[in-house]
ModelCIF file with pLDDT and N, C-alpha, C, O atoms, coordinates in Angstrom:
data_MODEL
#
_entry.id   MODEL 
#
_entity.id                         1 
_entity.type                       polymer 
_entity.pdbx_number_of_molecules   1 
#
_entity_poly.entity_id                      1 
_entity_poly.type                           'polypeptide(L)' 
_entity_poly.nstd_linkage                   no 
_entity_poly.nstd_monomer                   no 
_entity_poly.pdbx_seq_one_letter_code       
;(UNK)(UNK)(UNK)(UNK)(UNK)(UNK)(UNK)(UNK)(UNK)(UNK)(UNK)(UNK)(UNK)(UNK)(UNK)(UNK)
(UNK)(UNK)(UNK)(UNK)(UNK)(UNK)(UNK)(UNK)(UNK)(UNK)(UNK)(UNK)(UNK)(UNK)(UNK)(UNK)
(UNK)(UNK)(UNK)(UNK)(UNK)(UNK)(UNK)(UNK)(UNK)(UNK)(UNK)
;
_entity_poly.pdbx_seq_one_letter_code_can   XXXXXXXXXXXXXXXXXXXXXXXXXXXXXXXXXXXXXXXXXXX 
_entity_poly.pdbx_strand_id                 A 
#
loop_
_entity_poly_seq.entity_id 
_entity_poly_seq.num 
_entity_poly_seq.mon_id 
_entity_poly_seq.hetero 
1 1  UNK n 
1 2  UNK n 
1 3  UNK n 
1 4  UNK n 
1 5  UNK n 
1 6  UNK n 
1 7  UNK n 
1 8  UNK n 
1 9  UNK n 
1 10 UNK n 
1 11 UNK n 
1 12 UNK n 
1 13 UNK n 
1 14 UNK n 
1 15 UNK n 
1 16 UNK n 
1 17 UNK n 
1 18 UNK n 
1 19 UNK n 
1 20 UNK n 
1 21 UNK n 
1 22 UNK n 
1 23 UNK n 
1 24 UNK n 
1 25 UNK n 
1 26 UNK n 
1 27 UNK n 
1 28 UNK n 
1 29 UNK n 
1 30 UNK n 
1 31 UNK n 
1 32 UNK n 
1 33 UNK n 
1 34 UNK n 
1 35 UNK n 
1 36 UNK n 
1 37 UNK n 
1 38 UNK n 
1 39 UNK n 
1 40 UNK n 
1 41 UNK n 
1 42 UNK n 
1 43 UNK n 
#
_struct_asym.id          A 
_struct_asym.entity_id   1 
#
loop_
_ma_qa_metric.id 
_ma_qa_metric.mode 
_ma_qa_metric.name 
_ma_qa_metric.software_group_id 
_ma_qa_metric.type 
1 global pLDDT . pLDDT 
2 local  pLDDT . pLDDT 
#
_ma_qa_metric_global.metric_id      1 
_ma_qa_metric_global.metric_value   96.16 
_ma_qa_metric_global.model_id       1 
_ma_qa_metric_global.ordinal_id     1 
#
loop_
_ma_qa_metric_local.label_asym_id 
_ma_qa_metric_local.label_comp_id 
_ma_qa_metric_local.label_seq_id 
_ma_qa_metric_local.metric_id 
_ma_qa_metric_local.metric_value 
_ma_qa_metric_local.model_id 
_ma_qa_metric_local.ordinal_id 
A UNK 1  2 77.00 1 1  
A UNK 2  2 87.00 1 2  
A UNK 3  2 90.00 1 3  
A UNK 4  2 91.00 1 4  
A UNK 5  2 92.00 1 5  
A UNK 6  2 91.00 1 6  
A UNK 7  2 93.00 1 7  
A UNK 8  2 95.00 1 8  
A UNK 9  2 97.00 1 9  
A UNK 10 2 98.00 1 10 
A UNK 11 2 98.00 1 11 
A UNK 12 2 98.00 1 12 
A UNK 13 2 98.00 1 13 
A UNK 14 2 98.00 1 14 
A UNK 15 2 98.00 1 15 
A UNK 16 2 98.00 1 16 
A UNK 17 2 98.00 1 17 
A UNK 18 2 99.00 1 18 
A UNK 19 2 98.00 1 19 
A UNK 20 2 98.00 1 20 
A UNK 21 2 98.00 1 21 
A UNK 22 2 98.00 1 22 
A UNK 23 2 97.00 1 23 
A UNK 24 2 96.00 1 24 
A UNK 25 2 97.00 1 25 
A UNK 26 2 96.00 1 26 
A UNK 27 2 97.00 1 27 
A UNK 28 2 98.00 1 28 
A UNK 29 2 98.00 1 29 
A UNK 30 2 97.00 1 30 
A UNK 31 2 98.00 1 31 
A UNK 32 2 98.00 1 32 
A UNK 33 2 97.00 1 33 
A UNK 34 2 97.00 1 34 
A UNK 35 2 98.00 1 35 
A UNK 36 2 98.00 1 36 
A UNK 37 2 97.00 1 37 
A UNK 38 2 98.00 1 38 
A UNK 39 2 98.00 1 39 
A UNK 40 2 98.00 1 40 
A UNK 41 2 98.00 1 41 
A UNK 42 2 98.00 1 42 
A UNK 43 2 98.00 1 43 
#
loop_
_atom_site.group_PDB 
_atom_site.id 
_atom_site.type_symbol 
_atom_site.label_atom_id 
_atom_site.label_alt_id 
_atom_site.label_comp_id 
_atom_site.label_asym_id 
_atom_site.label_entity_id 
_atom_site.label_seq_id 
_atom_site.pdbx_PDB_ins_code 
_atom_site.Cartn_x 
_atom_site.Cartn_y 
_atom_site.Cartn_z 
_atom_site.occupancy 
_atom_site.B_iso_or_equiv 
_atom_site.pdbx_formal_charge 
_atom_site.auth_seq_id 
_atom_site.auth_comp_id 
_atom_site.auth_asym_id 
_atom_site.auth_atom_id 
_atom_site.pdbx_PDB_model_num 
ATOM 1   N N  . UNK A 1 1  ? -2.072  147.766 -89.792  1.00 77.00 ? 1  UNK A N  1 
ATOM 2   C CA . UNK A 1 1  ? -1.608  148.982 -89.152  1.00 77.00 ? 1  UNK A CA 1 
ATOM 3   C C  . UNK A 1 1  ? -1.799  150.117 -90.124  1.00 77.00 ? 1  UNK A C  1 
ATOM 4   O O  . UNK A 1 1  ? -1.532  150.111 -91.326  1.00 77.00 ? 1  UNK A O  1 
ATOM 5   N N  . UNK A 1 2  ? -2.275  151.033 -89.444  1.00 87.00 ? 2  UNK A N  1 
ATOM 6   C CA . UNK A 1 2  ? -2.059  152.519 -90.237  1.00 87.00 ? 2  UNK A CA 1 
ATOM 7   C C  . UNK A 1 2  ? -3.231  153.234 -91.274  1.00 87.00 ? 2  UNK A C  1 
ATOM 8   O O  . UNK A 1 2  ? -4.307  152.659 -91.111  1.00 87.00 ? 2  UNK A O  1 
ATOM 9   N N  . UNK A 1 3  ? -3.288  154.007 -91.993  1.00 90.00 ? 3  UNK A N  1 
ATOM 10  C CA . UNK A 1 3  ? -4.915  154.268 -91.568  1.00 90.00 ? 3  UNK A CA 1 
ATOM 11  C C  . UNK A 1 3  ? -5.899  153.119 -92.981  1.00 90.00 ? 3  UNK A C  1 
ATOM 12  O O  . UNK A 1 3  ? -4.944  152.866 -93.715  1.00 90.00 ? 3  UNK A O  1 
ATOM 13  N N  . UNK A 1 4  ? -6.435  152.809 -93.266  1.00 91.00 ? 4  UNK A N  1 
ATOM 14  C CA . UNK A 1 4  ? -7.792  152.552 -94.018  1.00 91.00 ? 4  UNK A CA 1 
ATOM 15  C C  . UNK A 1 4  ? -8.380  153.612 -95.049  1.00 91.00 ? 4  UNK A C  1 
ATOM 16  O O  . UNK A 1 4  ? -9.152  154.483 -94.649  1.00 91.00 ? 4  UNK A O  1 
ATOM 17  N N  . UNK A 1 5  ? -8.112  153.548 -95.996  1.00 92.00 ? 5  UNK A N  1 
ATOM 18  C CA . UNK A 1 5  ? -9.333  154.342 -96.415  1.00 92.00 ? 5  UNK A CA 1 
ATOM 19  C C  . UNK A 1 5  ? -10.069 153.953 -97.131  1.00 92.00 ? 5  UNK A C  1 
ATOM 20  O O  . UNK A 1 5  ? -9.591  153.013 -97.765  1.00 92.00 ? 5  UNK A O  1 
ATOM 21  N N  . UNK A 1 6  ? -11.472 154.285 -97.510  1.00 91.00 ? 6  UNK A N  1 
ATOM 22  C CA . UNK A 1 6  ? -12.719 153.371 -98.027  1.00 91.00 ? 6  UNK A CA 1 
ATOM 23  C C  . UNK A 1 6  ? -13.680 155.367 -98.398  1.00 91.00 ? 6  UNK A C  1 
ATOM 24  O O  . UNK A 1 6  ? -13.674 156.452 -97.817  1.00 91.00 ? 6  UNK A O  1 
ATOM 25  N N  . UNK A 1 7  ? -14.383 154.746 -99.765  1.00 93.00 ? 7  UNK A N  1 
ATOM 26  C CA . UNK A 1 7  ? -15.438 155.802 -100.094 1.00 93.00 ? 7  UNK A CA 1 
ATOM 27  C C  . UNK A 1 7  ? -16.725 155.440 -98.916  1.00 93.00 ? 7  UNK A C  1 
ATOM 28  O O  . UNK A 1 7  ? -16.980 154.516 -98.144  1.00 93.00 ? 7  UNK A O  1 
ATOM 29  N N  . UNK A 1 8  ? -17.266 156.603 -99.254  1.00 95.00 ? 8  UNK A N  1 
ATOM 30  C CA . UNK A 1 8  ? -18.863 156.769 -98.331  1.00 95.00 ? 8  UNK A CA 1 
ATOM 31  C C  . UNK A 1 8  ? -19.740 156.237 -99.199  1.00 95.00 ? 8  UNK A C  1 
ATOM 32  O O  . UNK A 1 8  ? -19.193 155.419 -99.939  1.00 95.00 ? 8  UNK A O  1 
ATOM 33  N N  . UNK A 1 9  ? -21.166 156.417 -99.443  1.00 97.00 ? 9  UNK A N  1 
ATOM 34  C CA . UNK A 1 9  ? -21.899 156.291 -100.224 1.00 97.00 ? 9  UNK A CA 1 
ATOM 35  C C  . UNK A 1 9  ? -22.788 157.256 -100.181 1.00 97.00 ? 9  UNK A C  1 
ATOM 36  O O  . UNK A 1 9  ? -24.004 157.063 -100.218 1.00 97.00 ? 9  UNK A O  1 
ATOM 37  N N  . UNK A 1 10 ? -22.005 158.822 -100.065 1.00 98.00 ? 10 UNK A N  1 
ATOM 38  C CA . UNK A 1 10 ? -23.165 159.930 -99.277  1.00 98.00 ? 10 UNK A CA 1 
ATOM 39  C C  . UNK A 1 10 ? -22.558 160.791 -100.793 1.00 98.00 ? 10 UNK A C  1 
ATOM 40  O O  . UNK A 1 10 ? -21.339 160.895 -100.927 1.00 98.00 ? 10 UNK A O  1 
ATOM 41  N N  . UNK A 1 11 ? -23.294 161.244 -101.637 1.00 98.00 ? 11 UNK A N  1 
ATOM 42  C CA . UNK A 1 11 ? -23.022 162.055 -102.756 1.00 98.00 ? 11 UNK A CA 1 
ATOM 43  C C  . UNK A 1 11 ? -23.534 163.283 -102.198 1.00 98.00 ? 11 UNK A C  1 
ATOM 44  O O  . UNK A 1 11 ? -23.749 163.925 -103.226 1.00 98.00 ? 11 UNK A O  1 
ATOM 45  N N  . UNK A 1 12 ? -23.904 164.105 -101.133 1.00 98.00 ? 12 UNK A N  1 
ATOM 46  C CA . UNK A 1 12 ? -24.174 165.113 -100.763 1.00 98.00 ? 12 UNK A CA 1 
ATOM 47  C C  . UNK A 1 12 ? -22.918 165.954 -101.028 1.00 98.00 ? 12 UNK A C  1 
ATOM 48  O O  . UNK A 1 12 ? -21.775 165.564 -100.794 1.00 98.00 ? 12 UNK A O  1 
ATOM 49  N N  . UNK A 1 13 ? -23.261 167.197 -101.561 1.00 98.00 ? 13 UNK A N  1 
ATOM 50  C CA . UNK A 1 13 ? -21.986 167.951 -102.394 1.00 98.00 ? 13 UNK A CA 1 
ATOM 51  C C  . UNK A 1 13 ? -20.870 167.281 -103.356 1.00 98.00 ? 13 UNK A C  1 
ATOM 52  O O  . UNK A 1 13 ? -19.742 167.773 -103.369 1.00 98.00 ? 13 UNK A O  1 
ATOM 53  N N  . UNK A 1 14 ? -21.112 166.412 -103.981 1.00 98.00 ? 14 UNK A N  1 
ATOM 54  C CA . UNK A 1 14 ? -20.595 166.199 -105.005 1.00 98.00 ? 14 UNK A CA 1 
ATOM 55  C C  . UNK A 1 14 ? -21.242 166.103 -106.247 1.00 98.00 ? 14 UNK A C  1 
ATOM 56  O O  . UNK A 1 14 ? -22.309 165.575 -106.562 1.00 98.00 ? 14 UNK A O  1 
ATOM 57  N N  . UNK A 1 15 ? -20.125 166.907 -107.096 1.00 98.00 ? 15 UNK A N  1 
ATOM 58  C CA . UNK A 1 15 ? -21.169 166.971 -108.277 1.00 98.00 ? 15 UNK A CA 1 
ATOM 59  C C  . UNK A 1 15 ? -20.535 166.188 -109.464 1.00 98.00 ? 15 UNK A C  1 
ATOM 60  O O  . UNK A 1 15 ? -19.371 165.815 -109.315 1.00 98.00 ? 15 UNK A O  1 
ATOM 61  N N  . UNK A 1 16 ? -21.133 165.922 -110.541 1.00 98.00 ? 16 UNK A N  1 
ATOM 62  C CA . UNK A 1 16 ? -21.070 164.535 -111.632 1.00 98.00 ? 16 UNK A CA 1 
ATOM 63  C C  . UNK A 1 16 ? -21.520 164.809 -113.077 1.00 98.00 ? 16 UNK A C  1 
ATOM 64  O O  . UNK A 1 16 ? -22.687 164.880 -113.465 1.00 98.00 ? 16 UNK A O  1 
ATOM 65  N N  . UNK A 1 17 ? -20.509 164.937 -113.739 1.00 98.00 ? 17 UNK A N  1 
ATOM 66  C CA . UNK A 1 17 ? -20.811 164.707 -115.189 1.00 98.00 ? 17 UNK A CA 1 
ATOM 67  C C  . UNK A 1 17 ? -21.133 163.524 -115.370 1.00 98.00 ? 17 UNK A C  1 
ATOM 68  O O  . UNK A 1 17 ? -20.834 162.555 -114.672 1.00 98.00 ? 17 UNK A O  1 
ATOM 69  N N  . UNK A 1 18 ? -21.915 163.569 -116.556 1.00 99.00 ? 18 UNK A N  1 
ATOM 70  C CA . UNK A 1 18 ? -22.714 162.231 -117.435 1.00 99.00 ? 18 UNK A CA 1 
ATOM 71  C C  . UNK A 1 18 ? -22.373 162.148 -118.639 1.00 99.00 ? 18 UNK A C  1 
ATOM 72  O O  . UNK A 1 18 ? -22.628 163.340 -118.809 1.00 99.00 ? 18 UNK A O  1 
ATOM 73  N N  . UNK A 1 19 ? -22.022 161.823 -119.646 1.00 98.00 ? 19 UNK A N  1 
ATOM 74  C CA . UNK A 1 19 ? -21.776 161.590 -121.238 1.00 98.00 ? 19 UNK A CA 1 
ATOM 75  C C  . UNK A 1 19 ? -22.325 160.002 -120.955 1.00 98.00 ? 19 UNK A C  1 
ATOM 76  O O  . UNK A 1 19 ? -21.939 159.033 -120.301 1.00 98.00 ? 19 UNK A O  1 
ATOM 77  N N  . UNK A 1 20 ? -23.784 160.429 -122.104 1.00 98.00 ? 20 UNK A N  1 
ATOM 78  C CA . UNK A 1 20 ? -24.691 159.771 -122.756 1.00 98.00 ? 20 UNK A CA 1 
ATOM 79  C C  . UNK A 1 20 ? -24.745 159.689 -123.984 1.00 98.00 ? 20 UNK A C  1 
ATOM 80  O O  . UNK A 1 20 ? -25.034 160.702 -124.622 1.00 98.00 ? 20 UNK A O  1 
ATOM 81  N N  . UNK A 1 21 ? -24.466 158.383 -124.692 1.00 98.00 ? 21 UNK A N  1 
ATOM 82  C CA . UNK A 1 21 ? -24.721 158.153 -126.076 1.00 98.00 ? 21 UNK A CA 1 
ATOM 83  C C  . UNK A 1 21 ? -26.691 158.275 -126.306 1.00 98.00 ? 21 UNK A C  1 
ATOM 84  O O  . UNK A 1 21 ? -27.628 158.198 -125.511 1.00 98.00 ? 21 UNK A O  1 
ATOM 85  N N  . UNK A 1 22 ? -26.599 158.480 -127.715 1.00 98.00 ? 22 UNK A N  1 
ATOM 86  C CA . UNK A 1 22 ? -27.646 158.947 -128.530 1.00 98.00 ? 22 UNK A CA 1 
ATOM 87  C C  . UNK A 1 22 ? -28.083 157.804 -128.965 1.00 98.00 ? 22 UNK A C  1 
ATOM 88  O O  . UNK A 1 22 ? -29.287 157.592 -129.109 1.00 98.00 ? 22 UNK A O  1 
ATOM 89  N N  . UNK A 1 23 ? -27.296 157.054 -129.190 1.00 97.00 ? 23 UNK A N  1 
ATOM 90  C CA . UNK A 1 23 ? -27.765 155.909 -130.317 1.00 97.00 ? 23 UNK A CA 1 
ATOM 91  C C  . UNK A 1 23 ? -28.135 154.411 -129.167 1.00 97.00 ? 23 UNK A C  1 
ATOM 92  O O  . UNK A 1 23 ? -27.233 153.801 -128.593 1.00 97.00 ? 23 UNK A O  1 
ATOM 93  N N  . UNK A 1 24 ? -29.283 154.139 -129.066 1.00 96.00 ? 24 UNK A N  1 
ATOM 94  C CA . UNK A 1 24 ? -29.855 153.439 -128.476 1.00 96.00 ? 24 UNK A CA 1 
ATOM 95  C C  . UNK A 1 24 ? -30.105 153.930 -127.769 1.00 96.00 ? 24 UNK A C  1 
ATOM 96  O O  . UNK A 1 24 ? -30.133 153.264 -126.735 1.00 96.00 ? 24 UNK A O  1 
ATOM 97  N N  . UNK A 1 25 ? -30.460 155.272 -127.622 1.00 97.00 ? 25 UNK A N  1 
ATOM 98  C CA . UNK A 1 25 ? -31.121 156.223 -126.488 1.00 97.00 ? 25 UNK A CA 1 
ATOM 99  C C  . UNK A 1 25 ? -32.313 155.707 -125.828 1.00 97.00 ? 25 UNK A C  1 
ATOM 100 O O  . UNK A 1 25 ? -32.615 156.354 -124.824 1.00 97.00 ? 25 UNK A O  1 
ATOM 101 N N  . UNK A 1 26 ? -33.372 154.349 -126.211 1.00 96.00 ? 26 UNK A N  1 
ATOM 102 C CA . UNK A 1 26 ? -34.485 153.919 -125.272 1.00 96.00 ? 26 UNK A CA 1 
ATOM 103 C C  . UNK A 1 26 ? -34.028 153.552 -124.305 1.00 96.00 ? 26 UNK A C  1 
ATOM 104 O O  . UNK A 1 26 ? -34.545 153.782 -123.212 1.00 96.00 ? 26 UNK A O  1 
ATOM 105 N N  . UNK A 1 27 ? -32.489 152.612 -124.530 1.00 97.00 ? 27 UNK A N  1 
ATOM 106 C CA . UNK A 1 27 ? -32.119 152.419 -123.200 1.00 97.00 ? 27 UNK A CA 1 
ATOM 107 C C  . UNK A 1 27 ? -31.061 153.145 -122.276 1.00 97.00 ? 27 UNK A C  1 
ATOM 108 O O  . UNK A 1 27 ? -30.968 152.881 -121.078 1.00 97.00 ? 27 UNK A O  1 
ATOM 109 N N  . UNK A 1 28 ? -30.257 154.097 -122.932 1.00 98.00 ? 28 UNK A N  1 
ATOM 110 C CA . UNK A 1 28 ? -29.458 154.616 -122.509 1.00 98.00 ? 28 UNK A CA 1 
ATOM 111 C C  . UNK A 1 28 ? -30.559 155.598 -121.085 1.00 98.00 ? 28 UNK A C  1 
ATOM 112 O O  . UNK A 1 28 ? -30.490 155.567 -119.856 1.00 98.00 ? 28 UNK A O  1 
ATOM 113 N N  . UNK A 1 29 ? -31.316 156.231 -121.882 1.00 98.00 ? 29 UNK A N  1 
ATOM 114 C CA . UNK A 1 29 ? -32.436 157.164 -121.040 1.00 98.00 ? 29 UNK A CA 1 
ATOM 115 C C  . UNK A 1 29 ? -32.818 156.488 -119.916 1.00 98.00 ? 29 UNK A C  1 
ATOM 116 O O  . UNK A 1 29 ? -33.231 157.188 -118.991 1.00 98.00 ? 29 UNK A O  1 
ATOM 117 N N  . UNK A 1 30 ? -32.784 155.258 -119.755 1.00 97.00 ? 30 UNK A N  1 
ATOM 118 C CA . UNK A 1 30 ? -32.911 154.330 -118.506 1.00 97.00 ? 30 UNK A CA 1 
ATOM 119 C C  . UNK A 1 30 ? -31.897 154.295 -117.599 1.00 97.00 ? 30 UNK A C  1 
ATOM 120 O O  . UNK A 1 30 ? -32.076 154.177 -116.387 1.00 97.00 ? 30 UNK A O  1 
ATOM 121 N N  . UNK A 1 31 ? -30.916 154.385 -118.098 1.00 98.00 ? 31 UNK A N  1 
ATOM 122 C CA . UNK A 1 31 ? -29.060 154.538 -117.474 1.00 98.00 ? 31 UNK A CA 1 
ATOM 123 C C  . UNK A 1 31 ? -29.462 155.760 -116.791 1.00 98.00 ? 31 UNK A C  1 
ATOM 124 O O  . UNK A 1 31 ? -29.685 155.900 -115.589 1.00 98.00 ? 31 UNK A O  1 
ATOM 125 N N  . UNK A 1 32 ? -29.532 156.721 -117.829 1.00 98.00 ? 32 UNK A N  1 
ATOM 126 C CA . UNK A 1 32 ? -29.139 158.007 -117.177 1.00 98.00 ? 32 UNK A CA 1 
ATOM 127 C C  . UNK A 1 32 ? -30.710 157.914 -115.573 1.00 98.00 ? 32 UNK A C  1 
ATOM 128 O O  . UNK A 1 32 ? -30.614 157.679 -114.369 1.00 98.00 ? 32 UNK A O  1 
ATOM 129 N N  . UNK A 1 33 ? -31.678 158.172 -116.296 1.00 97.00 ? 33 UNK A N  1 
ATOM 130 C CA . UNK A 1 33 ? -32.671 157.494 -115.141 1.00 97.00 ? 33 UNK A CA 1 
ATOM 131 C C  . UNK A 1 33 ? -32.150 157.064 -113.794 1.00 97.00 ? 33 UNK A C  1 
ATOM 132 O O  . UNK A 1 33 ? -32.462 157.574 -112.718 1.00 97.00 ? 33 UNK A O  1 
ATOM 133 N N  . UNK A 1 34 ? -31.231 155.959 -114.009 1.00 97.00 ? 34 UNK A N  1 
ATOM 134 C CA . UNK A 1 34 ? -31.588 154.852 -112.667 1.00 97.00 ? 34 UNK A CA 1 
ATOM 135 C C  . UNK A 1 34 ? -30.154 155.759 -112.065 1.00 97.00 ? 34 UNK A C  1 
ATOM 136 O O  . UNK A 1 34 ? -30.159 155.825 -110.836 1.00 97.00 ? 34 UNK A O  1 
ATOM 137 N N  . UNK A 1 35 ? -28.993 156.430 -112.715 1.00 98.00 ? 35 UNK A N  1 
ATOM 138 C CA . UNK A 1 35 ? -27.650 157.059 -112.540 1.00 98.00 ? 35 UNK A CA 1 
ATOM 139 C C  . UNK A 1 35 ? -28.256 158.414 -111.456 1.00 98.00 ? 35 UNK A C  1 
ATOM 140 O O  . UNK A 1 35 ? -27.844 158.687 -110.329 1.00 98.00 ? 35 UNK A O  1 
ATOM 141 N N  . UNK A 1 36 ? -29.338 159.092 -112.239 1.00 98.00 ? 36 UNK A N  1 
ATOM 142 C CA . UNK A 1 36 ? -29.723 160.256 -111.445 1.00 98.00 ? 36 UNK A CA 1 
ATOM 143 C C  . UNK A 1 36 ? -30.147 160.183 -109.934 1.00 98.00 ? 36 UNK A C  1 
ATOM 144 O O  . UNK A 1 36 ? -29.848 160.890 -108.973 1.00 98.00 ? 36 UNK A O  1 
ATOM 145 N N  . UNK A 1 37 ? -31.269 158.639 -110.117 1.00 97.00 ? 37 UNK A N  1 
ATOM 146 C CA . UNK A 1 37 ? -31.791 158.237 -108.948 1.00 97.00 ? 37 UNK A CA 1 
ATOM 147 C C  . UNK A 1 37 ? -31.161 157.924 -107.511 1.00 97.00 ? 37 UNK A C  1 
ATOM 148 O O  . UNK A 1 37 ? -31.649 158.107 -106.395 1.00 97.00 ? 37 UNK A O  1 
ATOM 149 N N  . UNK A 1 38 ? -30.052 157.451 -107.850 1.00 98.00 ? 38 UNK A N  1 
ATOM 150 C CA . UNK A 1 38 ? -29.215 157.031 -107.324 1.00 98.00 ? 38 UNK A CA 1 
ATOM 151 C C  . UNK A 1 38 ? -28.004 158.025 -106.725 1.00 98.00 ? 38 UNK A C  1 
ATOM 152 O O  . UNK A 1 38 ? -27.277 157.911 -105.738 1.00 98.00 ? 38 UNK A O  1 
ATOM 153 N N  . UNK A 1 39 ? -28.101 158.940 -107.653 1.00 98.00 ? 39 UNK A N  1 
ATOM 154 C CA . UNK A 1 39 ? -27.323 160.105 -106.905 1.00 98.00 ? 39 UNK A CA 1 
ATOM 155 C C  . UNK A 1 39 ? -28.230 160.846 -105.897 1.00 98.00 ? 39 UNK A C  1 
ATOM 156 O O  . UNK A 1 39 ? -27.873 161.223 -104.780 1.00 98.00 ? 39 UNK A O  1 
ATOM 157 N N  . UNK A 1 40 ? -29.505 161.007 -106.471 1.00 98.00 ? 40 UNK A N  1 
ATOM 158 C CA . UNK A 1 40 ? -30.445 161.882 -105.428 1.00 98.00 ? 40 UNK A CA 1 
ATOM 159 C C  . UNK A 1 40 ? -30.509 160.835 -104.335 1.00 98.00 ? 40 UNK A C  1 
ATOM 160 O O  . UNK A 1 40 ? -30.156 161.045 -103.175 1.00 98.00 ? 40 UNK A O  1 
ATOM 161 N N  . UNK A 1 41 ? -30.934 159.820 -104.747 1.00 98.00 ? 41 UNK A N  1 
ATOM 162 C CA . UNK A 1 41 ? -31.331 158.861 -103.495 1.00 98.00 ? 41 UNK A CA 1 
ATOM 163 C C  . UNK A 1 41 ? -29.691 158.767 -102.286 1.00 98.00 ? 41 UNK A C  1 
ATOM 164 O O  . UNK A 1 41 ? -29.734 158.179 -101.205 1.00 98.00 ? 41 UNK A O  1 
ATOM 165 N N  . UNK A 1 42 ? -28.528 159.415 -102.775 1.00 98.00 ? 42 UNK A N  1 
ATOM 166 C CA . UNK A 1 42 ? -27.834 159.373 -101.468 1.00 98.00 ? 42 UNK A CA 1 
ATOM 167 C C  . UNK A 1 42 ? -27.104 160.392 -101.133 1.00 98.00 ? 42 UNK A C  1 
ATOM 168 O O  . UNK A 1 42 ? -25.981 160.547 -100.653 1.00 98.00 ? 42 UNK A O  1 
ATOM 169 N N  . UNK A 1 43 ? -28.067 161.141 -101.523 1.00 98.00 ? 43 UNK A N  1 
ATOM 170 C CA . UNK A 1 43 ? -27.737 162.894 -100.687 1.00 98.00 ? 43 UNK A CA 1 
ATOM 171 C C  . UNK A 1 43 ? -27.354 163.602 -101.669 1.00 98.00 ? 43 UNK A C  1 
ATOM 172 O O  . UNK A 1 43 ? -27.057 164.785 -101.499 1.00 98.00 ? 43 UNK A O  1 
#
């Protein structure tokens, strides 16, 4: 009974800080990469 609530998966108008470490930056740059993609890829 009574209401549900659950997130969307629609990032359209929301906006997102990132703090990225430096140190192992070959792979971190992949994080941030696949993090960006993933925001564009859902609006």
């Amino acid at each position: 009974t009574g209401k549900i609530y659950e997130g969307m998966l629609q990032a359209s108008g929301l906006r997102f800080g990132i703090v990225c470490a430096r140190f192992n930056e070959f792979f971190v740059s992949k994080l941030l990469s696949g993090a960006i993609d993933a925001i564009v890829r859902h609006g």
